[in-house]
Protein backbone atom coordinates (compact mmCIF):
# COMPACT_ATOMS: atom_id res chain seq x y z
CA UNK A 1 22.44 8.68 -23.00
CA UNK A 2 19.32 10.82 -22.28
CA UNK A 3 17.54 9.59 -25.66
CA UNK A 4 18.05 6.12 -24.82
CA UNK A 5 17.17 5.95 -21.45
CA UNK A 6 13.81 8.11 -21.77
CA UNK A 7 12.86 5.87 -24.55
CA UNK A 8 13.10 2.97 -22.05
CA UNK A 9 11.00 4.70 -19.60
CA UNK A 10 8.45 5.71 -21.84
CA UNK A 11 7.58 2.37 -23.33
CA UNK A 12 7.12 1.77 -19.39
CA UNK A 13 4.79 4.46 -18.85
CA UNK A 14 2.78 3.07 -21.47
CA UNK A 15 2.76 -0.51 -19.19
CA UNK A 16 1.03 1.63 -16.53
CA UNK A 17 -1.02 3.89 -17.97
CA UNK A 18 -3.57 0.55 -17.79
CA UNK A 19 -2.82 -0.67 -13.91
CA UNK A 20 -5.25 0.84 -11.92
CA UNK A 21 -8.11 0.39 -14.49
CA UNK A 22 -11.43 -1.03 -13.24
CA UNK A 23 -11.22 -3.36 -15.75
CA UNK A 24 -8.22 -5.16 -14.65
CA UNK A 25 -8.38 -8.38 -12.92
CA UNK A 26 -7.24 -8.39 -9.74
CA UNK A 27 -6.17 -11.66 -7.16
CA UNK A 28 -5.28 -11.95 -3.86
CA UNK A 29 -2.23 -14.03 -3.82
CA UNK A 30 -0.16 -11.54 -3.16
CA UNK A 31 4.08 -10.55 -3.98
CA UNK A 32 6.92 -10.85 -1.97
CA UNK A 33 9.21 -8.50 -3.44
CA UNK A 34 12.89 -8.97 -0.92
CA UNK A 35 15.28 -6.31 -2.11
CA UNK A 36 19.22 -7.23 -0.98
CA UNK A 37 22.63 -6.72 -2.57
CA UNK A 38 24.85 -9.18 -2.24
CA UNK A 39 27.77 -6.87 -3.83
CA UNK A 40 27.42 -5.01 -0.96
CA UNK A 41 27.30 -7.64 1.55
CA UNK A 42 30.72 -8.86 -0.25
CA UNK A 43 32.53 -5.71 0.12
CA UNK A 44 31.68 -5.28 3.87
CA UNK A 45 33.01 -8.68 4.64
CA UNK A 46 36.03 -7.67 3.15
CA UNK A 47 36.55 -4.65 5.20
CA UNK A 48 35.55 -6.11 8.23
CA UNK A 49 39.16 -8.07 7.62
CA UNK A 50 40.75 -5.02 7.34
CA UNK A 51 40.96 -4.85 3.19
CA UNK A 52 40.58 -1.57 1.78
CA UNK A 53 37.86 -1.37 -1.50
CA UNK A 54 40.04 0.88 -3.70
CA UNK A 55 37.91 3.36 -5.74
CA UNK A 56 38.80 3.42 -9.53
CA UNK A 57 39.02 5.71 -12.04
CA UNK A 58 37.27 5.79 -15.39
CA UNK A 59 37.47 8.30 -17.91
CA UNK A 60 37.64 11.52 -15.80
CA UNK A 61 35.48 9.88 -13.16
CA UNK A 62 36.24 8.50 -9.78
CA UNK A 63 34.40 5.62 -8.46
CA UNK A 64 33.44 4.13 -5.48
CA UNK A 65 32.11 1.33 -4.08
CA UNK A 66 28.89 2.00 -1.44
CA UNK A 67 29.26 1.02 2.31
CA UNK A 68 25.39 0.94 2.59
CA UNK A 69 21.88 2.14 0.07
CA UNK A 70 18.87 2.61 2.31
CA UNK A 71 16.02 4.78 2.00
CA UNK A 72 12.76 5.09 0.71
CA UNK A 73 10.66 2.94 -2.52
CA UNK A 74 6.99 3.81 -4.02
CA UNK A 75 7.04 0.95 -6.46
CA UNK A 76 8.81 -1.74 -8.51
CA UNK A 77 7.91 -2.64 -12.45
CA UNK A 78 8.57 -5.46 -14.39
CA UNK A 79 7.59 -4.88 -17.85
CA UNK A 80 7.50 -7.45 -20.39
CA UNK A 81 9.89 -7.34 -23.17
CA UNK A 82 8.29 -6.51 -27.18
CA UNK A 83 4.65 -6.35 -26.04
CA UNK A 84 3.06 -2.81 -25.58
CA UNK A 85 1.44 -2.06 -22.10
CA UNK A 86 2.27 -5.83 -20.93
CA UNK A 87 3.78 -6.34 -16.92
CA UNK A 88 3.27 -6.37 -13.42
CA UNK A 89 3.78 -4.07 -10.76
CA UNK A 90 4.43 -6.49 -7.52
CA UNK A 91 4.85 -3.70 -5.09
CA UNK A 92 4.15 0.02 -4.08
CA UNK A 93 1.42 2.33 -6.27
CA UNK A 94 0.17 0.55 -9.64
CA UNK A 95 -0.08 3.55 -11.14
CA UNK A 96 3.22 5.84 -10.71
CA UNK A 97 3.49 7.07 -13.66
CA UNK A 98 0.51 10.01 -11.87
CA UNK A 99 2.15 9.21 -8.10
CA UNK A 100 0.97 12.63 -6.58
CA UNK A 101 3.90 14.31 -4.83
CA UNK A 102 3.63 13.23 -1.11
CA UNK A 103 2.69 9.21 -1.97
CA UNK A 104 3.42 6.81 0.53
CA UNK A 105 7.24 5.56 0.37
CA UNK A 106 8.46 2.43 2.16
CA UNK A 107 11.63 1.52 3.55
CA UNK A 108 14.56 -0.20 1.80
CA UNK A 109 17.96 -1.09 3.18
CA UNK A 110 20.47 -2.88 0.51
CA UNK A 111 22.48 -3.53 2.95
CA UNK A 112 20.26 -6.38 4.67
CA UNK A 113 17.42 -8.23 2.98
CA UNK A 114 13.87 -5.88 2.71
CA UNK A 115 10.65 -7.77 2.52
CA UNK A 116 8.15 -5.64 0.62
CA UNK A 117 4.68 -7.30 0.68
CA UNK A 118 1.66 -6.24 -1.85
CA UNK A 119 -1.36 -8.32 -0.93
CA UNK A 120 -2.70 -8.42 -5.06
CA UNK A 121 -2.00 -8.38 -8.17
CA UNK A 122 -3.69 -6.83 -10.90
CA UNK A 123 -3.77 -7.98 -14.71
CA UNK A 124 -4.97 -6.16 -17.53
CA UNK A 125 -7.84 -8.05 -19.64
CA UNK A 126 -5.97 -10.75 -22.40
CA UNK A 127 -2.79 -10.22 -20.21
CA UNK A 128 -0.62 -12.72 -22.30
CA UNK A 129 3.27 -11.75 -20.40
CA UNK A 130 6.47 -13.01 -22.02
CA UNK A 131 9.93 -12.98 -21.25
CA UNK A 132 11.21 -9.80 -18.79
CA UNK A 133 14.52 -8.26 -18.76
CA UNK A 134 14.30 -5.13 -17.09
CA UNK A 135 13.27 -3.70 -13.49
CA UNK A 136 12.11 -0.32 -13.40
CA UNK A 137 11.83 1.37 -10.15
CA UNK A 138 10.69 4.88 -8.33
CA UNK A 139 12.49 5.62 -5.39
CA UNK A 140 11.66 8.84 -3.34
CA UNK A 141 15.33 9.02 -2.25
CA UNK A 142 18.66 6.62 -1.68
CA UNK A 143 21.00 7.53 1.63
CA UNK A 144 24.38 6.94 0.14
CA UNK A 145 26.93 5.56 2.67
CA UNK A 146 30.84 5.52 1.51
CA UNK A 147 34.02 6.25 3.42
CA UNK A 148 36.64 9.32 1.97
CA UNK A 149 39.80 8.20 3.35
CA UNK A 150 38.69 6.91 7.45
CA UNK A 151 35.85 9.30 7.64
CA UNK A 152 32.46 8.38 7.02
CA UNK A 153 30.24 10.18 4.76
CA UNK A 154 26.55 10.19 4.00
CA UNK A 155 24.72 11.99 0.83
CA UNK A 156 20.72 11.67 0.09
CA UNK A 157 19.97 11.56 -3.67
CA UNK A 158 16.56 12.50 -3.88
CA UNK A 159 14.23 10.94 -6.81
CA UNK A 160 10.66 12.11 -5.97
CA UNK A 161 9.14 15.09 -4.47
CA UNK A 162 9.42 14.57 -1.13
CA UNK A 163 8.56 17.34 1.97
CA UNK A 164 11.26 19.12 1.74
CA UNK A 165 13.08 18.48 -0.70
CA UNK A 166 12.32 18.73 -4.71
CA UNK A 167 13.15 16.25 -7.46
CA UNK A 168 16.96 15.69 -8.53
CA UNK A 169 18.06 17.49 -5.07
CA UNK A 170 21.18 16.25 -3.27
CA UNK A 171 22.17 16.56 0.32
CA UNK A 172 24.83 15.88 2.90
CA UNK A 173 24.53 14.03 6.50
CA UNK A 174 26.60 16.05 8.90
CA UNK A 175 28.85 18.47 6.79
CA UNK A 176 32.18 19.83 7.91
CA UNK A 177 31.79 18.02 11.13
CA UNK A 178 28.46 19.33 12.18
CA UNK A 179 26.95 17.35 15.25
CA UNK A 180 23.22 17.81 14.39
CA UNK A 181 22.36 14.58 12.65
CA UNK A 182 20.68 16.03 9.77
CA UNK A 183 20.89 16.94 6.20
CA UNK A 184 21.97 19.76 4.41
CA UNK A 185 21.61 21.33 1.27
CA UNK A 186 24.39 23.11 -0.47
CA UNK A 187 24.42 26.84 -1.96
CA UNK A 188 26.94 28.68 -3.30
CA UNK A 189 25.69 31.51 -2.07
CA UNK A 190 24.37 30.40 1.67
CA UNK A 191 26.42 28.03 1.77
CA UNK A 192 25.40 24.60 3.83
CA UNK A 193 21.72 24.64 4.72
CA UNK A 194 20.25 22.62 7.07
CA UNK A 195 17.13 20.82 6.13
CA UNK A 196 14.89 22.08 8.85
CA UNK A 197 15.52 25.47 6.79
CA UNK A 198 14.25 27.25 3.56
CA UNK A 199 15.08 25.08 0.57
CA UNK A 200 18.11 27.55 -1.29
CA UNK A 201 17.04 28.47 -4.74
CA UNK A 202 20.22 27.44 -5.96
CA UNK A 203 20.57 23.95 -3.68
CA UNK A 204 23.11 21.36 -5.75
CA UNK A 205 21.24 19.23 -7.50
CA UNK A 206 21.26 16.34 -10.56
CA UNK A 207 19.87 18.10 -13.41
CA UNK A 208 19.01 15.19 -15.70
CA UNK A 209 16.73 13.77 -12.62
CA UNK A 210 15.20 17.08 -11.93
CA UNK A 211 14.68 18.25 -15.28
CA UNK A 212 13.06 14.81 -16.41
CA UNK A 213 10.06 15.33 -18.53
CA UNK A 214 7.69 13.26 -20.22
CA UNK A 215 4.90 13.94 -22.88
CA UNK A 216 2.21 12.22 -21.77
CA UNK A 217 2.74 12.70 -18.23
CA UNK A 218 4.36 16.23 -18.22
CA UNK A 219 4.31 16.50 -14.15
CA UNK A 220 5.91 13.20 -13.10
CA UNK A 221 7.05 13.89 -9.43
CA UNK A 222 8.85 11.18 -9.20
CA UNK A 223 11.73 9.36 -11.51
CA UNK A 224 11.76 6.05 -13.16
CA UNK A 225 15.12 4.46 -12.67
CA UNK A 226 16.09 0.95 -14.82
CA UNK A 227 18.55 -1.47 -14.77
CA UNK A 228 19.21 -4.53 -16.75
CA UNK A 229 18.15 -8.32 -15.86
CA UNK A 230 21.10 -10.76 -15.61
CA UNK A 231 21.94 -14.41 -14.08
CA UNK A 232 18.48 -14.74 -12.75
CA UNK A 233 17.15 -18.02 -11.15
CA UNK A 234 13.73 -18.47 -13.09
CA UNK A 235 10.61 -20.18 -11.68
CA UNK A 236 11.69 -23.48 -13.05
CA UNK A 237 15.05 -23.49 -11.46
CA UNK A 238 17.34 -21.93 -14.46
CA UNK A 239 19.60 -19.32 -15.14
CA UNK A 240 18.71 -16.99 -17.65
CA UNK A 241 19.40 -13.25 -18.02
CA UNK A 242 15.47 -12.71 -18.36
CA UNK A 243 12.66 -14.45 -15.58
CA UNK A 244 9.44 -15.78 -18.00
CA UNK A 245 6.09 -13.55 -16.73
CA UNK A 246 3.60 -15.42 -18.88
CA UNK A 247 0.65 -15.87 -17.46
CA UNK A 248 0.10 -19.07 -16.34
CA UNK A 249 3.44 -17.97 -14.06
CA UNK A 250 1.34 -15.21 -12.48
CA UNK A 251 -2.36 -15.48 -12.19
CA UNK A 252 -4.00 -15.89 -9.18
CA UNK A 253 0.16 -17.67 -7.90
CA UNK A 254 1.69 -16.70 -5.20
CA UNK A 255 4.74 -14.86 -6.60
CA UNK A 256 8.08 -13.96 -4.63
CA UNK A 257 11.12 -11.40 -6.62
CA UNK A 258 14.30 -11.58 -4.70
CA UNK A 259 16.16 -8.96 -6.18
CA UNK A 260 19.91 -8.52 -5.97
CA UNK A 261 21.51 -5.20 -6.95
CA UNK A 262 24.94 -5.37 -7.96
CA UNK A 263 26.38 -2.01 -6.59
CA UNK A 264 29.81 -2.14 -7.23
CA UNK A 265 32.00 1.27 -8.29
CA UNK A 266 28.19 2.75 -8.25
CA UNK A 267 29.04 5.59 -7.11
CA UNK A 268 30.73 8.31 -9.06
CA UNK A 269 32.88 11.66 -8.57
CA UNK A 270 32.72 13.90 -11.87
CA UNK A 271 35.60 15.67 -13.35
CA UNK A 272 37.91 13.81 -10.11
CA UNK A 273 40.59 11.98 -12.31
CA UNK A 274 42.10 10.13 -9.17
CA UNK A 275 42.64 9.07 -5.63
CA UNK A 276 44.31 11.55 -4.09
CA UNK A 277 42.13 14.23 -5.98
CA UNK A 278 39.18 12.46 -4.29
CA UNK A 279 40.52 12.06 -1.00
CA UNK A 280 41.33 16.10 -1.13
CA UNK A 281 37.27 17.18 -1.75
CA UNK A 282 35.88 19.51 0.50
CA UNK A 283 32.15 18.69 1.75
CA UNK A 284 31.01 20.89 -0.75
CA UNK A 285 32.86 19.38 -3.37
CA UNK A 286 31.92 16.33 -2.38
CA UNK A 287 28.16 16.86 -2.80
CA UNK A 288 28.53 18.88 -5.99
CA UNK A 289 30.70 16.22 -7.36
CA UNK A 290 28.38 13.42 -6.75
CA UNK A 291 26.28 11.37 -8.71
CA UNK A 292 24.82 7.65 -9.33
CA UNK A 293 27.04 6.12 -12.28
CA UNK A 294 23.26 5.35 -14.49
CA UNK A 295 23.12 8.76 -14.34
CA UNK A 296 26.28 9.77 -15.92
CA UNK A 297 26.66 7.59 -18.74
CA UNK A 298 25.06 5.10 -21.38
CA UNK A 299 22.27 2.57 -20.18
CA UNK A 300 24.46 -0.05 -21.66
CA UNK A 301 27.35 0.75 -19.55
CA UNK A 302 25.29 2.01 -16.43
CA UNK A 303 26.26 -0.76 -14.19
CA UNK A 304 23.28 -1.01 -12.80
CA UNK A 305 22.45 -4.77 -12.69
CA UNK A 306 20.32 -6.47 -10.81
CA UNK A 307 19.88 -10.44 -10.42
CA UNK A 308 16.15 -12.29 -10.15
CA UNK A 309 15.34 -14.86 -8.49
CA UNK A 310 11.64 -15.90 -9.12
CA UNK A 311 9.40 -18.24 -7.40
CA UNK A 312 5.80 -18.48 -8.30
CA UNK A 313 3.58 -21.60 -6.56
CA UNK A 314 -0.11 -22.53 -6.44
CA UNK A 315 -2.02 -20.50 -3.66
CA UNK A 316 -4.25 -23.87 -2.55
């Protein structure tokens, strides 16, 4: 899983190595990147009528469907498929592949449709484009919303090195019925520590995410996470599982991304085989137990989709 998914992100690093170049050609059209989830919108509907989302298991996993993503973006990627350092970046830093730690994040909620606006565009010189199946994003941390049983719970899966917290970290909204409305990290030693506090040395976190490396860029403080292109609406109006990025679709056009992440079963309890083994987690199970599924198994299997829907018009 870790081989195949690093290899994805660095053929993206090589995409944006070149953004930020002086040489790149820059326009003033501007992206409308909206970021919604209709998966999500789906399954509250359904338990505003009173119908329960049963979690499922798979292999020694138990899944769960999200009540709400939010949280905070630095940039999206769409990298063009077979061509080496071709794509766009239609929102956040062009270059985060060297993001310092502290870069300016912007607000997303899945949960409701997020407009994120980037005023240009920049193209490398002989920019060409092709066909696009893949979104690659860096995120400096999701607030996971889910229910265990009635009662609400909340855990922050941090991507980026955001004050205070460190790469891969995970914490917990309101543990064992605390009344503060903060996060907490958990220690096995201090046990629950709230975030106002000294960062434990030994704070649960995702060690794939916070061990990340890459060659070229050996101090990445923040993660690249992908997912796979399907049923998108292309700029002329069909379905496809890839949107066309040539560039007589992007230069110096007005381009809007609506993109729709399917979030189904997304989130995933290791080593809890079923319901009533979930249900029974402690707090501190709970946020030891925790993960994103795309970070658990194959890129293949990840089920992390996401659906396109492209418009690109004249400017004039």
């Amino acid at each position: 899983m870790k081989k195949i998914l690093i290899g994805i992100i660095f053929s993206a690093i090589g995409l944006m190595i070149l953004f930020g170049c002086a040489s790149l050609q820059t326009f003033l059209s501007g992206s409308t990147t909206n970021l919604t989830s209709s998966s999500l919108a789906a399954a509250s509907a359904l338990r505003a009528q009173g119908i329960t989302i049963a979690g499922t298991r798979e292999g020694n996993n138990w899944l769960e469907t999200p009540t709400k993503i939010s949280g905070k973006i630095l940039s999206i990627v769409l990298p063009v498929n077979g061509q080496e350092d071709e794509g766009i970046v239609p929102f956040g830093s062009g270059r985060p592949d060297i993001a310092p730690a502290q870069s300016t994040l912007y607000d997303f909620d899945l949960s409701q449709v997020t407009a994120l606006h980037s005023p240009c565009i920049s193209l490398k010189p002989g920019y060409t484009g092709g066909t696009c199946s893949q979104i690659l994003m860096m995120f400096g941390y999701f607030d996971v919303e889910f229910t265990q049983g009635s009662t609400a719970k909340k855990i922050r899966f941090v991507y980026g090195a955001t004050t205070p917290y460190e790469r891969g970290d995970k914490l917990i909204y309101n543990p064992n019925g605390a009344t503060t409305n903060q996060y907490y990290w958990y220690s096995s030693v201090e046990g629950f520590v709230i975030e106002t506090a000294t960062r434990p040395a030994d704070a649960a976190v995702n060690t794939f995410v916070r061990d990340f490396s890459d060659p070229v860029r050996p101090v990445m403080h923040y993660y690249l996470l992908g997912a796979q292109l399907r049923n998108n609406t292309d700029y002329d109006g069909e379905v496809r599982n890839t949107i066309s990025l040539v560039k007589n679709n992007v230069e110096d056009r007005v381009l809007t991304f609506t993109v729709n992440f399917d979030v189904q079963s997304c989130v995933v309890f290791t080593d809890v085989a079923s319901e009533a083994a979930f249900q029974a987690l402690t707090d501190a199970e709970l946020i030891q137990k925790f993960d994103m599924k795309q970070n658990v198994s194959q890129w293949q299997s990840s089920n992390l989709y996401c659906s396109i829907s492209f418009e690109s018009r004249s400017k004039y």
